[in-house]
PDB file of N, CA and C in Angstrom:
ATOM      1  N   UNK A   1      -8.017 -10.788  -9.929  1.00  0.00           N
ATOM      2  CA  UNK A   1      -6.903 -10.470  -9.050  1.00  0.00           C
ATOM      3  C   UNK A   1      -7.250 -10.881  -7.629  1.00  0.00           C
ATOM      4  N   UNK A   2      -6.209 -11.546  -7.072  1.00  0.00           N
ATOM      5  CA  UNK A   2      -6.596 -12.054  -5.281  1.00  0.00           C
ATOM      6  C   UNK A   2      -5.208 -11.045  -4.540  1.00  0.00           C
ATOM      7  N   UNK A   3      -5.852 -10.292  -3.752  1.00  0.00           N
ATOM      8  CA  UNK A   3      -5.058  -9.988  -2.497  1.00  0.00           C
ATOM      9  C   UNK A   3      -4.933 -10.283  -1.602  1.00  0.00           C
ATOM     10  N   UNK A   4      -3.963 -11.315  -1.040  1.00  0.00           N
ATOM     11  CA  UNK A   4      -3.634 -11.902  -0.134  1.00  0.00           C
ATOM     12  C   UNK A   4      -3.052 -10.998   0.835  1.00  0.00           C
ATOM     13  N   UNK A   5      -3.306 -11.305   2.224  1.00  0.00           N
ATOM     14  CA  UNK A   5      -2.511 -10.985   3.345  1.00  0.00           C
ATOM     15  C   UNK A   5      -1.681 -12.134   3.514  1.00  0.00           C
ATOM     16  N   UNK A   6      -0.541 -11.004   3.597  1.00  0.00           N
ATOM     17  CA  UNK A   6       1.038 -11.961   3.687  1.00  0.00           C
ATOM     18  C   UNK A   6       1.962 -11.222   4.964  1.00  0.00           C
ATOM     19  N   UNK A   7       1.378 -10.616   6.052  1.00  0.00           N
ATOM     20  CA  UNK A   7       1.958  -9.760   7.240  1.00  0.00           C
ATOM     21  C   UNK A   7       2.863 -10.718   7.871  1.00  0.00           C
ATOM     22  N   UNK A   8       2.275 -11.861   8.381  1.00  0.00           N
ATOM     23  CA  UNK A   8       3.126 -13.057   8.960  1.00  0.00           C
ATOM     24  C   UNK A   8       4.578 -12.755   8.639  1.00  0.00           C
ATOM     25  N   UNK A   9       4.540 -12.564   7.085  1.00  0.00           N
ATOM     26  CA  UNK A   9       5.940 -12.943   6.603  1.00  0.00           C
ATOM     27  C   UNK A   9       6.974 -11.533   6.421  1.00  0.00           C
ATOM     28  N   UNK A  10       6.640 -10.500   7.007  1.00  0.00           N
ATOM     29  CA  UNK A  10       6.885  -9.643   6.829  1.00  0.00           C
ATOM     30  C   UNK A  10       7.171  -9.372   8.404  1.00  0.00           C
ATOM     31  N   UNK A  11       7.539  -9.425   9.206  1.00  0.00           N
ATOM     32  CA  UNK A  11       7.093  -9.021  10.782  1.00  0.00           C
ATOM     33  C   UNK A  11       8.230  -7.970  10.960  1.00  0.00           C
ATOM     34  N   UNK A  12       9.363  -7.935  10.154  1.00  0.00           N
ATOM     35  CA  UNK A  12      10.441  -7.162  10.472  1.00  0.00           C
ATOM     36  C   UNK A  12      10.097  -5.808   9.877  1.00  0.00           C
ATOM     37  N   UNK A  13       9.211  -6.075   8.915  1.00  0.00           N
ATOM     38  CA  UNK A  13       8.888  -4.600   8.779  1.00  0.00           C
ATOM     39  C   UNK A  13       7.653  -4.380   9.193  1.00  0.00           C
ATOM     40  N   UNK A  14       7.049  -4.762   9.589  1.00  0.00           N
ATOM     41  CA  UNK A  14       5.862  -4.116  10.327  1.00  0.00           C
ATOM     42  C   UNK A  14       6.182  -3.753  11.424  1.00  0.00           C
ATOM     43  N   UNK A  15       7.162  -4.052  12.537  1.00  0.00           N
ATOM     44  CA  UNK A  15       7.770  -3.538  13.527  1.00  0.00           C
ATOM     45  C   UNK A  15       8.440  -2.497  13.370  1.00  0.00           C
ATOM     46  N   UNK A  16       9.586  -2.221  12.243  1.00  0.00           N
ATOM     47  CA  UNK A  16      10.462  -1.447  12.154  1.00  0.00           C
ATOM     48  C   UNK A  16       8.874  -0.089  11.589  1.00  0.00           C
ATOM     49  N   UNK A  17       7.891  -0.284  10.944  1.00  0.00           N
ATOM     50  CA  UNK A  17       7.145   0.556  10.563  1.00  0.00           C
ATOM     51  C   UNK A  17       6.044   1.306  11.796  1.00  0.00           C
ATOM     52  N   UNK A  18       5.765   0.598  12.275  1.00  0.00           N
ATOM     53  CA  UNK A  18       5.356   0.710  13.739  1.00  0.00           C
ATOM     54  C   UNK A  18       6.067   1.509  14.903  1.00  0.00           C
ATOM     55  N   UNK A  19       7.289   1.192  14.903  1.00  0.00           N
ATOM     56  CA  UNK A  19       8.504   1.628  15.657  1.00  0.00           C
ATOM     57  C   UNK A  19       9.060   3.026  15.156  1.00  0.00           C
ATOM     58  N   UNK A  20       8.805   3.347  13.449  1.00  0.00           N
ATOM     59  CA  UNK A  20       9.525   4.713  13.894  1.00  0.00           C
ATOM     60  C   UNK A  20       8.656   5.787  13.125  1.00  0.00           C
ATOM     61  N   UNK A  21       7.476   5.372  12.304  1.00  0.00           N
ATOM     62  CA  UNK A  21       6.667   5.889  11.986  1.00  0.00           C
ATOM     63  C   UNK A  21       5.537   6.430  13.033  1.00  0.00           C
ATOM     64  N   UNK A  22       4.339   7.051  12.692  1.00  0.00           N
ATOM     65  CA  UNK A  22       3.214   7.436  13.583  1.00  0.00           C
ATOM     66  C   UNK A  22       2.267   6.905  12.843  1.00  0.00           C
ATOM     67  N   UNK A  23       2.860   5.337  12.626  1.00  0.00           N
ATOM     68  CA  UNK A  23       1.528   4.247  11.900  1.00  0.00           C
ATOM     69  C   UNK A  23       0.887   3.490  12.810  1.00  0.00           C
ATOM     70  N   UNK A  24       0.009   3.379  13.089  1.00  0.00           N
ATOM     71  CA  UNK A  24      -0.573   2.634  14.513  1.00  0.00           C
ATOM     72  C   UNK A  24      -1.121   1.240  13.792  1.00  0.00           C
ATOM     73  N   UNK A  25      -1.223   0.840  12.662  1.00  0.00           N
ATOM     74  CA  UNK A  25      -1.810  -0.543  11.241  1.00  0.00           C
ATOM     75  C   UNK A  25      -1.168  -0.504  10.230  1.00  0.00           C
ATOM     76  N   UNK A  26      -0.599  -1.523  10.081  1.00  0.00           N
ATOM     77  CA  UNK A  26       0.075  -1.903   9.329  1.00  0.00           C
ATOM     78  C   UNK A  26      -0.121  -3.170   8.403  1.00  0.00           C
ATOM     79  N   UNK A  27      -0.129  -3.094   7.442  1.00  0.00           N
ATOM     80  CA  UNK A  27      -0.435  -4.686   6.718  1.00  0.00           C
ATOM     81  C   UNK A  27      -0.293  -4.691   5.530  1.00  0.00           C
ATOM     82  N   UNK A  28       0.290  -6.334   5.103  1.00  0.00           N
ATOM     83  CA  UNK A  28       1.429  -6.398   4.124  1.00  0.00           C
ATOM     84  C   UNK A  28       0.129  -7.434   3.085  1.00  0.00           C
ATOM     85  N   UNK A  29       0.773  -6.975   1.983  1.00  0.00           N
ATOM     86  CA  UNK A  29      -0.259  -7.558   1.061  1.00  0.00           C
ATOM     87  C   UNK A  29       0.422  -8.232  -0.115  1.00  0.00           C
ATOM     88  N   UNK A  30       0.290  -9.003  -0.606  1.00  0.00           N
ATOM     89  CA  UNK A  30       0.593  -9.996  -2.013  1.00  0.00           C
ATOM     90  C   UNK A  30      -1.040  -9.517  -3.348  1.00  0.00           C
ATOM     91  N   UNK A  31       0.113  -9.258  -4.215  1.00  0.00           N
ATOM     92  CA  UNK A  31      -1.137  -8.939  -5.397  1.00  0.00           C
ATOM     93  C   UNK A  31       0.055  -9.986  -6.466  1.00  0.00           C
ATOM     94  N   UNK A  32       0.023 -11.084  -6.464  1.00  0.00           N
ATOM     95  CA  UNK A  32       1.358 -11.938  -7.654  1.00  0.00           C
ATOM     96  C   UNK A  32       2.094 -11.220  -7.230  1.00  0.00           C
ATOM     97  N   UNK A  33       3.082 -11.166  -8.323  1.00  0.00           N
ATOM     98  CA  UNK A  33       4.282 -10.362  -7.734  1.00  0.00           C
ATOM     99  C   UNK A  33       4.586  -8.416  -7.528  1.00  0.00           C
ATOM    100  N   UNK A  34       3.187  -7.867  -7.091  1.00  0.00           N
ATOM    101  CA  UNK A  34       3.162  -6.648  -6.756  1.00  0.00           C
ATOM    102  C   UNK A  34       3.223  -6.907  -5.175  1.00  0.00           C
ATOM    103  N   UNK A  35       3.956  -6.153  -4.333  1.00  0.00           N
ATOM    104  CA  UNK A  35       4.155  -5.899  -3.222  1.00  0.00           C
ATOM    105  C   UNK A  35       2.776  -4.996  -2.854  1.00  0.00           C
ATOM    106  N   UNK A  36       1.811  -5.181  -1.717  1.00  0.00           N
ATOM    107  CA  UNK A  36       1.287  -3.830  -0.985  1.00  0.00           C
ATOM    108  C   UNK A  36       1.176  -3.718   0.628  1.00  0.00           C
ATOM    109  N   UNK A  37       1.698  -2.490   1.208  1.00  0.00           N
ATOM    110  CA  UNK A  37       2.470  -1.996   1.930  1.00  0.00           C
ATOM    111  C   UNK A  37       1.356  -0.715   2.610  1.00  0.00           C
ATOM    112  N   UNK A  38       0.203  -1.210   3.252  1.00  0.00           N
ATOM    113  CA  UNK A  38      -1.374  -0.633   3.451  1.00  0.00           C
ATOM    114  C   UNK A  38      -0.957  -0.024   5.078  1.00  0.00           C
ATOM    115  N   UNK A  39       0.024   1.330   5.656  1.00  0.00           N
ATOM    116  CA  UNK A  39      -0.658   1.813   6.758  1.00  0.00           C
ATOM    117  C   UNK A  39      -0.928   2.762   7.150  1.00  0.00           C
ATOM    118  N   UNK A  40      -1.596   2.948   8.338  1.00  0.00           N
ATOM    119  CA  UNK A  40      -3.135   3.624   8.761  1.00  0.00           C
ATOM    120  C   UNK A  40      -2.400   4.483  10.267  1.00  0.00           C
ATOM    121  N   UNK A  41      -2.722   5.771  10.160  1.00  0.00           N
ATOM    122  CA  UNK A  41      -2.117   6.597  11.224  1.00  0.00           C
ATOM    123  C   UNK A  41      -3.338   6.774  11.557  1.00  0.00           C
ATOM    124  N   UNK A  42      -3.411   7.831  12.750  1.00  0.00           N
ATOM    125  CA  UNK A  42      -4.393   8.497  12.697  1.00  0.00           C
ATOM    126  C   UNK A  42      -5.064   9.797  12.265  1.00  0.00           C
ATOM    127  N   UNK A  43      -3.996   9.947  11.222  1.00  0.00           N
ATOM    128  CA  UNK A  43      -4.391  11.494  10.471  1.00  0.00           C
ATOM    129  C   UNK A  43      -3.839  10.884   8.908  1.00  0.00           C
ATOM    130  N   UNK A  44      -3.714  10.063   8.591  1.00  0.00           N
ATOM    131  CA  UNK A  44      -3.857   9.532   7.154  1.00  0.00           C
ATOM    132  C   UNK A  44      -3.507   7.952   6.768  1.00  0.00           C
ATOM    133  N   UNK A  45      -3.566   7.400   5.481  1.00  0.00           N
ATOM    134  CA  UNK A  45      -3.416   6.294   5.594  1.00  0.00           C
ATOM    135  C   UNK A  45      -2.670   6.490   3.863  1.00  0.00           C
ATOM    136  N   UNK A  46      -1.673   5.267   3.900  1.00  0.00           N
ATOM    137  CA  UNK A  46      -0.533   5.374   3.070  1.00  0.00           C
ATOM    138  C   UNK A  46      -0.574   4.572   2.384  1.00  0.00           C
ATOM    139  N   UNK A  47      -0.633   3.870   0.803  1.00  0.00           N
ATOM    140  CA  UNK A  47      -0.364   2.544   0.468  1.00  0.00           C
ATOM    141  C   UNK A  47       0.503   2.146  -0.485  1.00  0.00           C
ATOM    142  N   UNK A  48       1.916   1.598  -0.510  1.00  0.00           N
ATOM    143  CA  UNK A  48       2.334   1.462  -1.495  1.00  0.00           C
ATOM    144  C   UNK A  48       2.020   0.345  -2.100  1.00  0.00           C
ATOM    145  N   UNK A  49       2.338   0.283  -3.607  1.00  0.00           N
ATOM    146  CA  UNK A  49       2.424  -0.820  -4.729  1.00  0.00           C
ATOM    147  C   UNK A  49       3.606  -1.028  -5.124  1.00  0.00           C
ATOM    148  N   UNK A  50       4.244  -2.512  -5.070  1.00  0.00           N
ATOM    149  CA  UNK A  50       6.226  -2.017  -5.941  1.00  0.00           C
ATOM    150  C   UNK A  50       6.325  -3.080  -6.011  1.00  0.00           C
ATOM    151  N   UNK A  51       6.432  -3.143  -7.143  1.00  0.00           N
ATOM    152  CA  UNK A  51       7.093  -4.567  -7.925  1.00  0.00           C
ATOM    153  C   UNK A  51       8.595  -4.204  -8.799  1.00  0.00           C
ATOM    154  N   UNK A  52       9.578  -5.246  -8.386  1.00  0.00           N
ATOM    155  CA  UNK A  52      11.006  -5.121  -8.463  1.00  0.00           C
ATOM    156  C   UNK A  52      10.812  -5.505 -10.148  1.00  0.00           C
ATOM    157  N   UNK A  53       9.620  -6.618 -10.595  1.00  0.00           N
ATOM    158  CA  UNK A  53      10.156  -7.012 -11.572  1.00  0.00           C
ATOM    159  C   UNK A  53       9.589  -6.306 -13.157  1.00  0.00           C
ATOM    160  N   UNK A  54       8.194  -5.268 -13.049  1.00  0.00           N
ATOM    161  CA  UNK A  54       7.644  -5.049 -14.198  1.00  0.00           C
ATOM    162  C   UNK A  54       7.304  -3.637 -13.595  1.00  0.00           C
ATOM    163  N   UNK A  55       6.878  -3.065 -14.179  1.00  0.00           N
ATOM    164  CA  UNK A  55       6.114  -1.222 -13.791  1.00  0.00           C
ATOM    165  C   UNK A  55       4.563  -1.965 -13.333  1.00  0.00           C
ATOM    166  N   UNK A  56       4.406  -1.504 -12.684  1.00  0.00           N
ATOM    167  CA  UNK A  56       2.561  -1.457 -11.800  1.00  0.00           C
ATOM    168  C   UNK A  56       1.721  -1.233 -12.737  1.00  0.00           C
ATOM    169  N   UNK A  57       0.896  -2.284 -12.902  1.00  0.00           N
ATOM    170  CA  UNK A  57      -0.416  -1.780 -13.901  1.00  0.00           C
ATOM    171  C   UNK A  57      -1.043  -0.646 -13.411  1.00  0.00           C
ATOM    172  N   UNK A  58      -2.327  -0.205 -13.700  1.00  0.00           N
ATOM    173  CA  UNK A  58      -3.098   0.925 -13.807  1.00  0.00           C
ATOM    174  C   UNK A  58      -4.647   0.065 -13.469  1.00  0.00           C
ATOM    175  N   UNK A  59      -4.243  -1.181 -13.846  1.00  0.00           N
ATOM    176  CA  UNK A  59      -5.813  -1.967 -12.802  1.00  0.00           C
ATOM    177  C   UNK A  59      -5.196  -2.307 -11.782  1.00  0.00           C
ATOM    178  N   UNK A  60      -3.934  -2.740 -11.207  1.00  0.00           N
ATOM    179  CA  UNK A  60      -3.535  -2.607 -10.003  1.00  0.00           C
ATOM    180  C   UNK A  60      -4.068  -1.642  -9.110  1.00  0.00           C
ATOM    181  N   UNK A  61      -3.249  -0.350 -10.052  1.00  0.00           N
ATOM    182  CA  UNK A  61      -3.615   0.646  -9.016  1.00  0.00           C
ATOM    183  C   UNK A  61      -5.751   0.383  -8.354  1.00  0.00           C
ATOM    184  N   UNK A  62      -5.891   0.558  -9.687  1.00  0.00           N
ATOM    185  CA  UNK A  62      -7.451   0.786  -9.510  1.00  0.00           C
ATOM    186  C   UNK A  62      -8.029  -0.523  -8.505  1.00  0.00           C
ATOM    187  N   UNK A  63      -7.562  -1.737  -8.722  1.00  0.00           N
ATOM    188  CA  UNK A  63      -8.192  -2.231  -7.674  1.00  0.00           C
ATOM    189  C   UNK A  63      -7.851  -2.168  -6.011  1.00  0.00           C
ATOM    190  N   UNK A  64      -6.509  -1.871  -6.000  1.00  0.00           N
ATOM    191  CA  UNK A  64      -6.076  -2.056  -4.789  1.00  0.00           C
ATOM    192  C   UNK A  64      -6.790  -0.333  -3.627  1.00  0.00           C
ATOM    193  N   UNK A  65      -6.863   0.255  -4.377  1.00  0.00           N
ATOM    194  CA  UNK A  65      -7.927   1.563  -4.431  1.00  0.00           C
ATOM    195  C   UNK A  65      -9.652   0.929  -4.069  1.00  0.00           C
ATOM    196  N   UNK A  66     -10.063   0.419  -4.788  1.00  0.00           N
ATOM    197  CA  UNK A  66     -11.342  -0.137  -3.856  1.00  0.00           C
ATOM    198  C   UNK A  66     -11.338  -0.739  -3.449  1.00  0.00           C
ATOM    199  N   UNK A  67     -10.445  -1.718  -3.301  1.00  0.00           N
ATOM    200  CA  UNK A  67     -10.260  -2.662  -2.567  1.00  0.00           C
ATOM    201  C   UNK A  67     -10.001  -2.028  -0.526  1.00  0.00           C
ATOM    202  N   UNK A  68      -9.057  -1.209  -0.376  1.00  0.00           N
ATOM    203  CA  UNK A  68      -8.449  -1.088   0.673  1.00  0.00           C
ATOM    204  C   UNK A  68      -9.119   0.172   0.966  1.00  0.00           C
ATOM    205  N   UNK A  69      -9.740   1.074  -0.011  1.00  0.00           N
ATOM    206  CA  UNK A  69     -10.114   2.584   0.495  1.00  0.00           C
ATOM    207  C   UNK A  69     -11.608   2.356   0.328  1.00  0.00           C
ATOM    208  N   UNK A  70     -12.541   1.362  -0.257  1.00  0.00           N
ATOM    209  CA  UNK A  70     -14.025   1.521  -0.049  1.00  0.00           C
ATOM    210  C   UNK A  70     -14.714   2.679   0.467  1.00  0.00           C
ATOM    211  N   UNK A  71     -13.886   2.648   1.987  1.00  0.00           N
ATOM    212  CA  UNK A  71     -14.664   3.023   3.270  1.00  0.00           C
ATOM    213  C   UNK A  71     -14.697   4.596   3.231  1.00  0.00           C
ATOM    214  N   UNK A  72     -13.447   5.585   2.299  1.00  0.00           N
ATOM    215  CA  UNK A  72     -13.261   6.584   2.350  1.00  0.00           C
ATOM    216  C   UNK A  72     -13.209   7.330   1.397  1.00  0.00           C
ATOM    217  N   UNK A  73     -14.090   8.377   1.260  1.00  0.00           N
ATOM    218  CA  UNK A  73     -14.988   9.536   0.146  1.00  0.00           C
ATOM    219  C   UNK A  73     -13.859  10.210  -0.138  1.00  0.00           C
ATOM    220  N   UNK A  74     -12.612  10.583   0.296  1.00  0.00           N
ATOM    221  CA  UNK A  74     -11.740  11.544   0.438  1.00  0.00           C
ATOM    222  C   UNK A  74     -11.350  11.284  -0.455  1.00  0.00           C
ATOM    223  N   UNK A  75     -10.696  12.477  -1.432  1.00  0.00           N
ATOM    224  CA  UNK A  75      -9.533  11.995  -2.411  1.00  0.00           C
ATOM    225  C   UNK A  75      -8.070  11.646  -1.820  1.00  0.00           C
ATOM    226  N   UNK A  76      -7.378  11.377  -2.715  1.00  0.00           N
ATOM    227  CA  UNK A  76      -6.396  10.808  -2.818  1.00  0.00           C
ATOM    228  C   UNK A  76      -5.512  11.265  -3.498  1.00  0.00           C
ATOM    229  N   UNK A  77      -3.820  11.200  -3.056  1.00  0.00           N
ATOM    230  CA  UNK A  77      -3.029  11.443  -4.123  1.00  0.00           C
ATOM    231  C   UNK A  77      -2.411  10.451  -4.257  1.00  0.00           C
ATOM    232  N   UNK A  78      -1.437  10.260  -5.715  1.00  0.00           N
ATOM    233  CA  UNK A  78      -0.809   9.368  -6.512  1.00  0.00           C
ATOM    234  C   UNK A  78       0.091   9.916  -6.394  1.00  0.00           C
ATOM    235  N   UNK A  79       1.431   9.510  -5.898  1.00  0.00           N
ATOM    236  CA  UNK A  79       3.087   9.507  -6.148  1.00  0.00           C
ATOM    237  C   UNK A  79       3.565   8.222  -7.100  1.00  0.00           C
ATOM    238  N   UNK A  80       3.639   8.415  -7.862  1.00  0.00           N
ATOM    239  CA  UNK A  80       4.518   7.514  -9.116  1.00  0.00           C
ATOM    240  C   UNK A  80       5.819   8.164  -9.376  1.00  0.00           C
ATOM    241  N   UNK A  81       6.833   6.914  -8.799  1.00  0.00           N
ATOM    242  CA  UNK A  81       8.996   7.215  -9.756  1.00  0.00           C
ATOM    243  C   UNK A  81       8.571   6.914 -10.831  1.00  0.00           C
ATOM    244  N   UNK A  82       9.707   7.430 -11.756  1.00  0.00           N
ATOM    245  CA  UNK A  82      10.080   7.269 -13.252  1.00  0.00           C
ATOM    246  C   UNK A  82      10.268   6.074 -13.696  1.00  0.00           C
ATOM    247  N   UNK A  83      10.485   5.101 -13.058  1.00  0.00           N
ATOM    248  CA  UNK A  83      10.183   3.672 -13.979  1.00  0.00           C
ATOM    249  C   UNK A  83       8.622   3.120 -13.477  1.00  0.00           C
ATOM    250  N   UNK A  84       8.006   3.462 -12.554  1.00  0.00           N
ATOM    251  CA  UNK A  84       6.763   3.297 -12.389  1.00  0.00           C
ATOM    252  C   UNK A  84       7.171   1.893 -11.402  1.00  0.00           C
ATOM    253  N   UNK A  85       7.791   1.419 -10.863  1.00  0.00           N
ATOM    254  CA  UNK A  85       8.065   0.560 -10.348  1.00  0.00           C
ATOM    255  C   UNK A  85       7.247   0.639  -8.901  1.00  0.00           C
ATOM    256  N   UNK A  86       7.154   1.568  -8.347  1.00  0.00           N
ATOM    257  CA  UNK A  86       7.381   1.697  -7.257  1.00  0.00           C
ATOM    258  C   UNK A  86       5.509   3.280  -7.466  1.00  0.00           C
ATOM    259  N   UNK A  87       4.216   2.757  -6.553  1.00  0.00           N
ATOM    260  CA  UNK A  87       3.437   3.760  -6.496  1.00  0.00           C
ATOM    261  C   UNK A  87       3.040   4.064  -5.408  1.00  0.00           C
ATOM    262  N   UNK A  88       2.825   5.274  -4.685  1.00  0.00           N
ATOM    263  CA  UNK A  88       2.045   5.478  -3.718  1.00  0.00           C
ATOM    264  C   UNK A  88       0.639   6.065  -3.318  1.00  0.00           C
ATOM    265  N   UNK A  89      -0.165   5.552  -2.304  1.00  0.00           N
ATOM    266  CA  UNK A  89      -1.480   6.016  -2.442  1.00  0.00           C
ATOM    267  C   UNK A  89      -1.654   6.682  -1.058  1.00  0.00           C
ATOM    268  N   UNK A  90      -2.129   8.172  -0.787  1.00  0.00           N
ATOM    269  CA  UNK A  90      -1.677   8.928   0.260  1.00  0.00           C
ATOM    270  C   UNK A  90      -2.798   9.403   0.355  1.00  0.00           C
ATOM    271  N   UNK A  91      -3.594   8.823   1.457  1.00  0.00           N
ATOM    272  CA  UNK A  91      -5.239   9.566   1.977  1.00  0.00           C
ATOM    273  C   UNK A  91      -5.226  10.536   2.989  1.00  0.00           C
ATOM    274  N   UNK A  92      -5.706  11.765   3.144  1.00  0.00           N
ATOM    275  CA  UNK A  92      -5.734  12.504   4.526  1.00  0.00           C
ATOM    276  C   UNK A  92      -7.173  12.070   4.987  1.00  0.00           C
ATOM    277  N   UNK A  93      -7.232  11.855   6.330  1.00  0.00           N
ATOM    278  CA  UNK A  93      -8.307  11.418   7.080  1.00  0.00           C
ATOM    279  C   UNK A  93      -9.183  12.419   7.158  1.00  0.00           C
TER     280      UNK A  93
END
């Protein structure tokens, strides 16, 4: 699996996320066709996974998890909708 940074192409929402959130980092990620949606406050850090076209694997999840959280011992919670389309990864600092 390659995770690309794809923010460039995204600028309208990294502004609009910036602008009304209390996200101070923001950054947009390509996993094929999984969307990730990686930002960083200063009292937690948020990440979604959402792909329009299949449900999110479960090595998705798992890599994009060491991939982006290495740095942090803390647990984590998982928000998964009912078609699984759509996951979230919610760290408290």
């Amino acid at each position: 699996m390659h995770l690309i940074d794809v923010t460039n192409n995204y600028s309208d929402l990294v502004q609009s996320q910036l602008n009304t959130t209390d996200a101070s980092y923001v950054k947009v990620y390509s996993l094929g066709n999984t969307s990730v949606i990686y930002t960083e406050s200063k009292n937690a850090i948020g990440i979604a996974l959402e792909n329009h076209n299949r449900r999110v694997r479960e090595d998705e999840v798992e890599f994009i998890i060491k991939r982006l959280l290495e740095n942090y011992d803390s647990s984590y919670t998982l928000t998964v909708d009912k078609s699984r389309h759509v996951i979230e990864i919610h760290v408290d600092k």
